[in-house]
Protein backbone atom coordinates (compact mmCIF):
# COMPACT_ATOMS: atom_id res chain seq x y z
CA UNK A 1 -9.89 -10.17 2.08
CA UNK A 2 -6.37 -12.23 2.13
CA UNK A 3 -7.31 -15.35 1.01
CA UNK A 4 -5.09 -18.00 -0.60
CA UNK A 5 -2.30 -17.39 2.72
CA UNK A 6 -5.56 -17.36 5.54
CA UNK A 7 -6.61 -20.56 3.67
CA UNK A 8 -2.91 -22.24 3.90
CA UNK A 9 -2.56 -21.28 7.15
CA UNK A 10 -5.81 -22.24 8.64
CA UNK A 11 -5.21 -26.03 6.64
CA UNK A 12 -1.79 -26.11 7.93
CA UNK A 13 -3.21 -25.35 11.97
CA UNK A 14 -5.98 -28.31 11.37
CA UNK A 15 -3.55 -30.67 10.20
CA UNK A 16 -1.56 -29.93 13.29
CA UNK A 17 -4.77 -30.08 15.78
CA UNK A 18 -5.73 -33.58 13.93
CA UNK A 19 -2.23 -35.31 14.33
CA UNK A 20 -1.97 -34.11 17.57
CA UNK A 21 -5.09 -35.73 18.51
CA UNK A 22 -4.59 -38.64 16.67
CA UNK A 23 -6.97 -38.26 14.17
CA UNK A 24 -6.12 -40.15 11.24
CA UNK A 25 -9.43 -39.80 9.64
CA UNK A 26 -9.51 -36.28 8.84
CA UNK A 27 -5.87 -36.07 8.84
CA UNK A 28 -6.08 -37.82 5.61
CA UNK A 29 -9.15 -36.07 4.47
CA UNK A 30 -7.53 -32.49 5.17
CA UNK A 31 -4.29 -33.66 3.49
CA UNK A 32 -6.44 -34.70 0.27
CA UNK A 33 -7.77 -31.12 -0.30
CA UNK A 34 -6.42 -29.65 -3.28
CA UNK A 35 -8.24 -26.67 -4.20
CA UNK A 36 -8.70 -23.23 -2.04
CA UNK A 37 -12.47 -23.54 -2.39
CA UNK A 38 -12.68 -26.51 -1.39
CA UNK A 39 -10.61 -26.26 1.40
CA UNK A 40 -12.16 -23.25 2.76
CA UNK A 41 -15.37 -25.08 2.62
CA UNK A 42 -13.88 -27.91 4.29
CA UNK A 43 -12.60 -25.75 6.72
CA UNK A 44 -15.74 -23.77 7.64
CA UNK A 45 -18.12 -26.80 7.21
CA UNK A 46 -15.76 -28.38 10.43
CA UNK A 47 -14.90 -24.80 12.17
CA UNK A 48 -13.79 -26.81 15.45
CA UNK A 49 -10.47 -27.49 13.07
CA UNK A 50 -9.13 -23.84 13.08
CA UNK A 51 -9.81 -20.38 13.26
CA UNK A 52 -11.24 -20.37 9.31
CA UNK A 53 -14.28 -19.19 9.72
CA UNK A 54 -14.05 -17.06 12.33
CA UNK A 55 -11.54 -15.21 10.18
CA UNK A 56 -13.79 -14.83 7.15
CA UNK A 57 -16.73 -13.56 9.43
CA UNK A 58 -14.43 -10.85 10.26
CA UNK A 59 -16.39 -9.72 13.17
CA UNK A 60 -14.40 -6.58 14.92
CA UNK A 61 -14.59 -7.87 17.97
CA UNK A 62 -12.57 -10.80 17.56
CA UNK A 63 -9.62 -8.71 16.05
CA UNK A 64 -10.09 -6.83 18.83
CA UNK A 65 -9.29 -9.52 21.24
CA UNK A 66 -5.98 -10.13 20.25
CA UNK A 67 -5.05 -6.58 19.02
CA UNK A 68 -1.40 -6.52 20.43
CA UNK A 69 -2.11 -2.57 20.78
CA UNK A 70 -5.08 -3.60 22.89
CA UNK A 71 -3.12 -5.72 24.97
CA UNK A 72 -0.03 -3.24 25.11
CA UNK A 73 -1.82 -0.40 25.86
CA UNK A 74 -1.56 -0.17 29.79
CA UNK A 75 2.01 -2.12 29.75
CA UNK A 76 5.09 0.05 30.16
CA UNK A 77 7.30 -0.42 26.76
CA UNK A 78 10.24 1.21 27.37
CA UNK A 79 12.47 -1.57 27.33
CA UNK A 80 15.26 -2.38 24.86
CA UNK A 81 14.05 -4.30 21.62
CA UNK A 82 15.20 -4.65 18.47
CA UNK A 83 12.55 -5.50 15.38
CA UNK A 84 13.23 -7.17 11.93
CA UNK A 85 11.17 -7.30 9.26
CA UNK A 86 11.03 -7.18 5.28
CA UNK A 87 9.86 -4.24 2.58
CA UNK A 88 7.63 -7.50 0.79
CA UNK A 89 6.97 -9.57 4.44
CA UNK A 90 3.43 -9.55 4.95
CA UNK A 91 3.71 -8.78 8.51
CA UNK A 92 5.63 -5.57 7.77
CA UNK A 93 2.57 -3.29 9.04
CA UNK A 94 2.59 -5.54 12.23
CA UNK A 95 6.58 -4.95 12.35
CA UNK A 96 6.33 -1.11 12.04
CA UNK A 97 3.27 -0.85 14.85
CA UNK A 98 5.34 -2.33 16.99
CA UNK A 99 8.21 0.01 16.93
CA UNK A 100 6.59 2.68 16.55
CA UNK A 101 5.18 2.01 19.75
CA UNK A 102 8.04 1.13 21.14
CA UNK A 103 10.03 4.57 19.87
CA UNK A 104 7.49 6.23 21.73
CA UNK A 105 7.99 5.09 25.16
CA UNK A 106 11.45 4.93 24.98
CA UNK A 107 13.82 6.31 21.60
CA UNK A 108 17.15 5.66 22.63
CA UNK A 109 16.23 2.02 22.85
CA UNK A 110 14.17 1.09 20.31
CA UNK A 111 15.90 -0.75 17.23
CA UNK A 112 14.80 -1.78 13.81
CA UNK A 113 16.12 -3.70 10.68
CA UNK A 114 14.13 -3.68 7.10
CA UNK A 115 15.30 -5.84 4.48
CA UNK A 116 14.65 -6.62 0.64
CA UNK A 117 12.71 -9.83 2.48
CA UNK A 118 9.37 -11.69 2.21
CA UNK A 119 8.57 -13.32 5.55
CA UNK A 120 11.48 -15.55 4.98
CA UNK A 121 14.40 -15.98 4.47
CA UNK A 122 16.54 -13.35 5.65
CA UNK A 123 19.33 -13.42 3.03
CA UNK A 124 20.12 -12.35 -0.20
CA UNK A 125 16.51 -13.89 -1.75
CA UNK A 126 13.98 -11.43 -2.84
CA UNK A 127 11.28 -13.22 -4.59
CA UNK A 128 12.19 -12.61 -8.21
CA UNK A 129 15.10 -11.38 -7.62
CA UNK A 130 18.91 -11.96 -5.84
CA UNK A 131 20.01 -8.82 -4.22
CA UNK A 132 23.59 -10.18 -2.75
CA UNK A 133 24.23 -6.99 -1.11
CA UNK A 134 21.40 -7.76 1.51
CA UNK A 135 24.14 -10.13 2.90
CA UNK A 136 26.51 -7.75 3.79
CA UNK A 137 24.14 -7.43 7.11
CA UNK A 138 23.25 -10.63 9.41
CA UNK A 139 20.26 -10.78 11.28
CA UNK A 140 21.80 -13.34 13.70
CA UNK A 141 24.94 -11.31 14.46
CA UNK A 142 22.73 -8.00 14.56
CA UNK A 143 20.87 -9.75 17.12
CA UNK A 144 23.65 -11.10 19.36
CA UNK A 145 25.38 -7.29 19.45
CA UNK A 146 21.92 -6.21 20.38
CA UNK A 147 22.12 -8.68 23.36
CA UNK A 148 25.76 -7.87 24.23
CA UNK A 149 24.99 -4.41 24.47
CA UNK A 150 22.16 -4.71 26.58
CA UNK A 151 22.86 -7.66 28.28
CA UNK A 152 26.69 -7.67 29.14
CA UNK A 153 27.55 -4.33 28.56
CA UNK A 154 29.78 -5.21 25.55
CA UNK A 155 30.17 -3.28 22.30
CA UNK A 156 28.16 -0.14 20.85
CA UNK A 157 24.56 0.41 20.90
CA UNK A 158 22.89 -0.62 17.76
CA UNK A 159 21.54 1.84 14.73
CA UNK A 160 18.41 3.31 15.67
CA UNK A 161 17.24 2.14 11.89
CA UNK A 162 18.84 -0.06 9.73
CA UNK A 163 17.17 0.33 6.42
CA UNK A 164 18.03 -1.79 2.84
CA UNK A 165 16.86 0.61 -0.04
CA UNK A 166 15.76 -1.39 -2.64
CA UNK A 167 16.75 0.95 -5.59
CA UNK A 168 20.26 2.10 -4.45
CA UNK A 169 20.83 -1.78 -3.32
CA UNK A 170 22.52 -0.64 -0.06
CA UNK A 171 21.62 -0.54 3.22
CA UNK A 172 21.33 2.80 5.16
CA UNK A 173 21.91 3.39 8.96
CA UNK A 174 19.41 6.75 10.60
CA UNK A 175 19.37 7.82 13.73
CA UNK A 176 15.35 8.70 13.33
CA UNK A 177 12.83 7.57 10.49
CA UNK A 178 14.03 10.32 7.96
CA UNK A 179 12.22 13.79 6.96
CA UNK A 180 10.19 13.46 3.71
CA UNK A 181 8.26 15.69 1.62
CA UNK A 182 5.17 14.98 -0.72
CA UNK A 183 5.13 14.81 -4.42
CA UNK A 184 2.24 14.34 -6.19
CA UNK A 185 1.38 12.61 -9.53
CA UNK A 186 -1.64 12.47 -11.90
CA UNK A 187 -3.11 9.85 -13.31
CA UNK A 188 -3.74 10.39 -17.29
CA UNK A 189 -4.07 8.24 -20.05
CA UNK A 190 -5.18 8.42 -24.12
CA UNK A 191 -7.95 6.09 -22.91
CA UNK A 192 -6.46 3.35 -23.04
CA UNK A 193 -4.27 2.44 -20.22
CA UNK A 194 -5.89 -0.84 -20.04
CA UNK A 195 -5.30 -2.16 -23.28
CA UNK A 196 -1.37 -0.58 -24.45
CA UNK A 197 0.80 -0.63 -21.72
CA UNK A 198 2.43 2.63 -22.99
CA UNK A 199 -0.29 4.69 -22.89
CA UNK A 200 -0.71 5.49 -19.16
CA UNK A 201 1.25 8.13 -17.62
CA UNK A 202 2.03 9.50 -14.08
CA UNK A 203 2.62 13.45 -14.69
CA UNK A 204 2.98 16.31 -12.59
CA UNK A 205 -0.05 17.39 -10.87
CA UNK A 206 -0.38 21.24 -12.40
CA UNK A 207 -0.99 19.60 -15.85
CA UNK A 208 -4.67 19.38 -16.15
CA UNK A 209 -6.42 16.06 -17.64
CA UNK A 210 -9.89 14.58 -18.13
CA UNK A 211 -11.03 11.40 -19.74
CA UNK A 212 -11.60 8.34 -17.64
CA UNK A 213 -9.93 4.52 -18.48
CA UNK A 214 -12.18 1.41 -17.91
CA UNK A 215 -11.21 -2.00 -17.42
CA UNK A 216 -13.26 -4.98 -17.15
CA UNK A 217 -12.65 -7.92 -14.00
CA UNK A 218 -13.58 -11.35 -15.75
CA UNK A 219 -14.20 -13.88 -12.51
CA UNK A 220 -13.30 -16.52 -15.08
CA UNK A 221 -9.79 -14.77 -15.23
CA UNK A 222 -8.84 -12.69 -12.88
CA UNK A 223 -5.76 -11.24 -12.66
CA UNK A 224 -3.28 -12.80 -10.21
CA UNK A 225 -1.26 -11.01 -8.09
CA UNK A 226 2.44 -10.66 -8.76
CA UNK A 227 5.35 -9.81 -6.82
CA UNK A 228 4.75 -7.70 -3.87
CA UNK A 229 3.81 -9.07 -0.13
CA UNK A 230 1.32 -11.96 -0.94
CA UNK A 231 2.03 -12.34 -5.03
CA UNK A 232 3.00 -15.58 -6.82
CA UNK A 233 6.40 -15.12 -6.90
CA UNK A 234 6.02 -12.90 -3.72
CA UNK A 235 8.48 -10.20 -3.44
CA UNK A 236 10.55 -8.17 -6.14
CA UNK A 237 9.21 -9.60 -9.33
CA UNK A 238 9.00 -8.70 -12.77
CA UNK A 239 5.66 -7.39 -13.84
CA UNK A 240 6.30 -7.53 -17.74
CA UNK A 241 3.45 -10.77 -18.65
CA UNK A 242 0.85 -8.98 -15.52
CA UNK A 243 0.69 -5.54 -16.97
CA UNK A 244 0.53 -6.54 -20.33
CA UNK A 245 -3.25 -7.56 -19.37
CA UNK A 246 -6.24 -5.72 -20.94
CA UNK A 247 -7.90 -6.02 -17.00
CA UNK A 248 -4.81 -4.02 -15.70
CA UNK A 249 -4.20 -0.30 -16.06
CA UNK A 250 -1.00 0.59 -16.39
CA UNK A 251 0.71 4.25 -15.74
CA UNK A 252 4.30 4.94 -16.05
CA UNK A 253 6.09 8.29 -15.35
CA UNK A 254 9.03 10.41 -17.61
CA UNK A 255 12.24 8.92 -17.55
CA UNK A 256 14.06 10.25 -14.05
CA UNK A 257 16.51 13.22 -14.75
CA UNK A 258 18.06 12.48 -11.48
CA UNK A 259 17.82 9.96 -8.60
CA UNK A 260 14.71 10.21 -6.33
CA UNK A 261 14.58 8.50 -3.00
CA UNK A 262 11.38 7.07 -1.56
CA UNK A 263 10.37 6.24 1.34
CA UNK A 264 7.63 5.91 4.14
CA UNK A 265 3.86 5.33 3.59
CA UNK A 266 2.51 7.23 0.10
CA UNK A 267 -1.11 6.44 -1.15
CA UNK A 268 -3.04 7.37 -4.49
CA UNK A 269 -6.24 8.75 -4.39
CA UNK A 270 -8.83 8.04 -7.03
CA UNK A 271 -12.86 8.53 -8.29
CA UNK A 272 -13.87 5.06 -9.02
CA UNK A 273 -17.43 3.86 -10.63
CA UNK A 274 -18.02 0.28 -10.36
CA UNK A 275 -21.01 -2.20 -10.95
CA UNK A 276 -21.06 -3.96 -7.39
CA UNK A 277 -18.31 -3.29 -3.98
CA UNK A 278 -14.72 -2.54 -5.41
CA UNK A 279 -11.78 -4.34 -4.90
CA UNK A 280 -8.63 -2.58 -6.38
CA UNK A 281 -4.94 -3.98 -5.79
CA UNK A 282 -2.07 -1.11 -6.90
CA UNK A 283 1.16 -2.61 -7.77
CA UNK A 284 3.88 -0.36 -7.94
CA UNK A 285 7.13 -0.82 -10.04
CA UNK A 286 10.28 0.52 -11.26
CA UNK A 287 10.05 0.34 -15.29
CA UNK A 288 13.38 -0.73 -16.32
CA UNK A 289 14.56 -0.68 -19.71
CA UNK A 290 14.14 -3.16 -21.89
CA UNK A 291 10.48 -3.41 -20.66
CA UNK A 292 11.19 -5.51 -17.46
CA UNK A 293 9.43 -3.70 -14.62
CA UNK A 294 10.70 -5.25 -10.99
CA UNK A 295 7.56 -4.87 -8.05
CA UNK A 296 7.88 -2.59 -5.14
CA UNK A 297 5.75 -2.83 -2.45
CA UNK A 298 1.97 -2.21 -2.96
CA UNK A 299 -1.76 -2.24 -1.67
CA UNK A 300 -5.39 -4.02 -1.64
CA UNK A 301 -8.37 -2.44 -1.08
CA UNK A 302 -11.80 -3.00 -0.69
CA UNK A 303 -14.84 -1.25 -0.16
CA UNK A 304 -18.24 -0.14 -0.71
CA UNK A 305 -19.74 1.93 -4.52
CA UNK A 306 -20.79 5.05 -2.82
CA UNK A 307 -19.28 7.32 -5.67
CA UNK A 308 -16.70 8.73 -3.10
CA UNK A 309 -12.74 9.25 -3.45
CA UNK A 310 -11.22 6.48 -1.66
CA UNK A 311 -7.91 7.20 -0.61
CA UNK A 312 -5.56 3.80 -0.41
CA UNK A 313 -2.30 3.58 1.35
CA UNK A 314 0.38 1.91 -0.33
CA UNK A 315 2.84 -0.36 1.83
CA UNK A 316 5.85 1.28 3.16
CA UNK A 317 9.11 1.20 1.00
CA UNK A 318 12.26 2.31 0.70
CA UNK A 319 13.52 2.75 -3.13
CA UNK A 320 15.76 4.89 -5.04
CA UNK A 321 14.87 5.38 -8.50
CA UNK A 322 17.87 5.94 -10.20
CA UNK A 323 18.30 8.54 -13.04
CA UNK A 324 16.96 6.93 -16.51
CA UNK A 325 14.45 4.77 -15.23
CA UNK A 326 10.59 4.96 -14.53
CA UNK A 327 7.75 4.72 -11.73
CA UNK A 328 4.98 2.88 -12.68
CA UNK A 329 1.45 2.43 -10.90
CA UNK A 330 -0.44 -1.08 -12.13
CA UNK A 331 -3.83 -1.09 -11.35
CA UNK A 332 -6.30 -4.05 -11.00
CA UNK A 333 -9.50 -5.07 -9.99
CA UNK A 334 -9.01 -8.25 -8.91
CA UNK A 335 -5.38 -10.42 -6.90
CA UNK A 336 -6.41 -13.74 -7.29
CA UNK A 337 -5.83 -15.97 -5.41
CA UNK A 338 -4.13 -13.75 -2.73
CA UNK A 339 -7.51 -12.04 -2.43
CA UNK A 340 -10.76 -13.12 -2.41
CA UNK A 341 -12.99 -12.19 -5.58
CA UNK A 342 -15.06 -8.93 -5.53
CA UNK A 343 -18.17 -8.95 -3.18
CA UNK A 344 -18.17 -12.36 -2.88
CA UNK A 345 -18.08 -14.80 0.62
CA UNK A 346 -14.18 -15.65 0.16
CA UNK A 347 -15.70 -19.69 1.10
CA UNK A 348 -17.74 -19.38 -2.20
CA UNK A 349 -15.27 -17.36 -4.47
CA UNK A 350 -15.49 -20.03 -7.08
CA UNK A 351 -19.48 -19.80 -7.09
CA UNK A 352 -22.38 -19.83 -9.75
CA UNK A 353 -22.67 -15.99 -8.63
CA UNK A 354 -19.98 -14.86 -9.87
CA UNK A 355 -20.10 -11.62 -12.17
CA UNK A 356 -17.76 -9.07 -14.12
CA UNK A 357 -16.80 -6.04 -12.02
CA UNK A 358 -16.17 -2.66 -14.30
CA UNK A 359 -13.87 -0.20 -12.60
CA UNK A 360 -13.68 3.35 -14.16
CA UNK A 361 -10.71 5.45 -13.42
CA UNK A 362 -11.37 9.15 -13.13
CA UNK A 363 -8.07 11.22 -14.29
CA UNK A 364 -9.52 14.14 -12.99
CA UNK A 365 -9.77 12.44 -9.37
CA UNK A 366 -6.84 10.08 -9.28
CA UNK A 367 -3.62 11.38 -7.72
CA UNK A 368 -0.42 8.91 -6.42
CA UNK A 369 1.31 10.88 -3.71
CA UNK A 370 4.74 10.01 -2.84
CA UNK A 371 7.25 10.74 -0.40
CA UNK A 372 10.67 11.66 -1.60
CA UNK A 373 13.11 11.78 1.30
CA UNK A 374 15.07 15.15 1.50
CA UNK A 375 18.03 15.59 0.27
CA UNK A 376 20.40 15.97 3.57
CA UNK A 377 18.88 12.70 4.73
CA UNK A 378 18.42 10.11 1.89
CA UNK A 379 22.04 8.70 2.45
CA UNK A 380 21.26 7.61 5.62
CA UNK A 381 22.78 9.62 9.21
């Protein structure tokens, strides 16, 4: 479960609720929590403060409540709109929903903008990195032409999509979300992806592997999260210090002969064995040379040890790898503090109770599928 941003969030929203009722008293008590646990604690201890612990019980029905596709459903949507959002904001999947429904009821008028963004800002700032050409498109004047258009009858409509990819550093106009094909990778290693960074690799899914790689989750350590939608630094980051950790399991493909251009949703599929629930984040990078590796968007997932494939969709992206450079698939049992620890009340992730989690990755049954855009319509239409 997200936990160090629901936290923040739920401490900023009590703060709020105590100064506006003049509550100095547990203003200054809320204000002189320091630690997530013992915020959380805080938090759920006095649940009339914010939605904390509420969240954490995760009950459906309260999602359900304020499911905007809930409350959409019987509303007409074809009206103009225009949506903006960010490859590494971590209400992208909220952002793409939303048009999505939108395209449906009505194409010609639904608009969208993705940037190299976290939440914010909108500008050239993408967590670990400056991508400059990002400026060469304003949100604010994007969203008065939108309004001229529809609203005074002045200019040209707007793109349909507006896209930045990451790779290429440029940003690509389509008139529909583009065609893509699948292209499958398997996981394979000399056993010890875990330990030597080099000796994972991503290979083409007719070559036929076995073996298994095992890392080890220490709650004492866990491995933070870095780059991505919730990482410390969020957005595109460099990897280099994170992978180099014997509780991540690293994978890196051949050198590119010639540019590839993802985009869309793509998801690996793997066997796991683990001692208690699992709780696997997936980074996903460029390897650059010279050993930097710069994050692309990626995915958590949790669930229960049934012995089962899991199939977990990474974020949606939109990267070129250029020719002479590498994809590489991190993976780790534990985010923290973005996530909560494995099988563990997120209130009491610091507890007594706290044990090792071993995840075993099964070449045989581990697959990263990918979707390369076709060739007449990477460039954009």
């Amino acid at each position: 479960m997200r936990y160090a941003g629901m936290v923040g969030w739920a401490q900023q929203m009590a703060l709020m609720k105590a100064a506006h009722d003049g509550d100095r008293e547990t203003y200054a008590a809320l204000s002189a929590l320091t630690g997530l646990d013992e915020t959380a604690r805080y938090l759920c201890e006095r649940s009339e403060l914010s939605h904390l612990k509420r969240w954490l019980g995760n009950a459906e029905g309260d999602w359900d409540q304020v499911s905007p596709e809930r409350l959409l459903k019987d509303l007409s949507l074809d009206i103009p709109v225009m949506h903006t959002g960010g490859w590494y904001d971590f209400m992208l999947e909220g952002t793409l929903a939303a048009d999505r429904a939108f395209r449906k009821a009505s194409p010609e008028t639904a608009h969208l903008a993705i940037g190299p963004w976290t939440h914010m800002p909108w500008n050239g700032a993408s967590g670990g990195s400056r991508m400059p050409e990002a400026e060469t498109y304003s949100v604010d004047r994007a969203n008065v032409a939108f309004f001229d258009f529809y609203l005074k009858n002045k200019g040209t409509p707007p793109p349909a999509l507006t896209l930045f990819d990451i790779g290429d550093r440029l940003w690509k106009r389509f008139d529909q979300w583009p065609e893509a094909l699948e292209k499958t990778l398997t996981l394979t290693s000399g056993g010890l992806a875990a330990t030597l960074a080099n000796d994972g690799m991503l290979v083409d899914e007719t070559v036929d592997v076995d073996g298994e790689d095992v890392l080890v989750s220490d709650p004492f350590r866990p491995a933070p999260l870095v780059g991505g939608h919730v990482g410390e630094p969020a957005g595109f980051a460099d990897r280099a210090v994170a992978d180099d950790r014997s509780d991540v399991a690293v994978y890196t493909s051949a050198l590119w002969r010639n540019p590839s251009p993802f985009a869309g949703l793509s998801g690996p599929t793997s066997l796991l064995r683990q001692t208690h629930r699992s709780s696997i984040s997936l980074p996903r990078s460029r390897w650059f040379p010279r050993r930097k590796r710069k994050r692309d968007p990626d995915r958590h997932k949790s669930d229960k040890n049934t012995g089962a494939s899991v199939a977990v969709g990474l974020r949606a992206a939109f990267v070129t790898v250029p020719a002479g450079f590498s994809l590489r698939l991190s993976l780790q049992a534990s985010a923290w503090p973005a996530f909560s620890l494995h099988a563990q009340d997120p209130a009491d992730a610091a507890g007594v109770d706290a044990e090792p989690l071993t995840l075993a990755i099964r070449h045989d049954a581990s697959r990263l599928v990918l979707s390369v855009l076709k060739e007449d319509t990477a460039h954009g239409a």
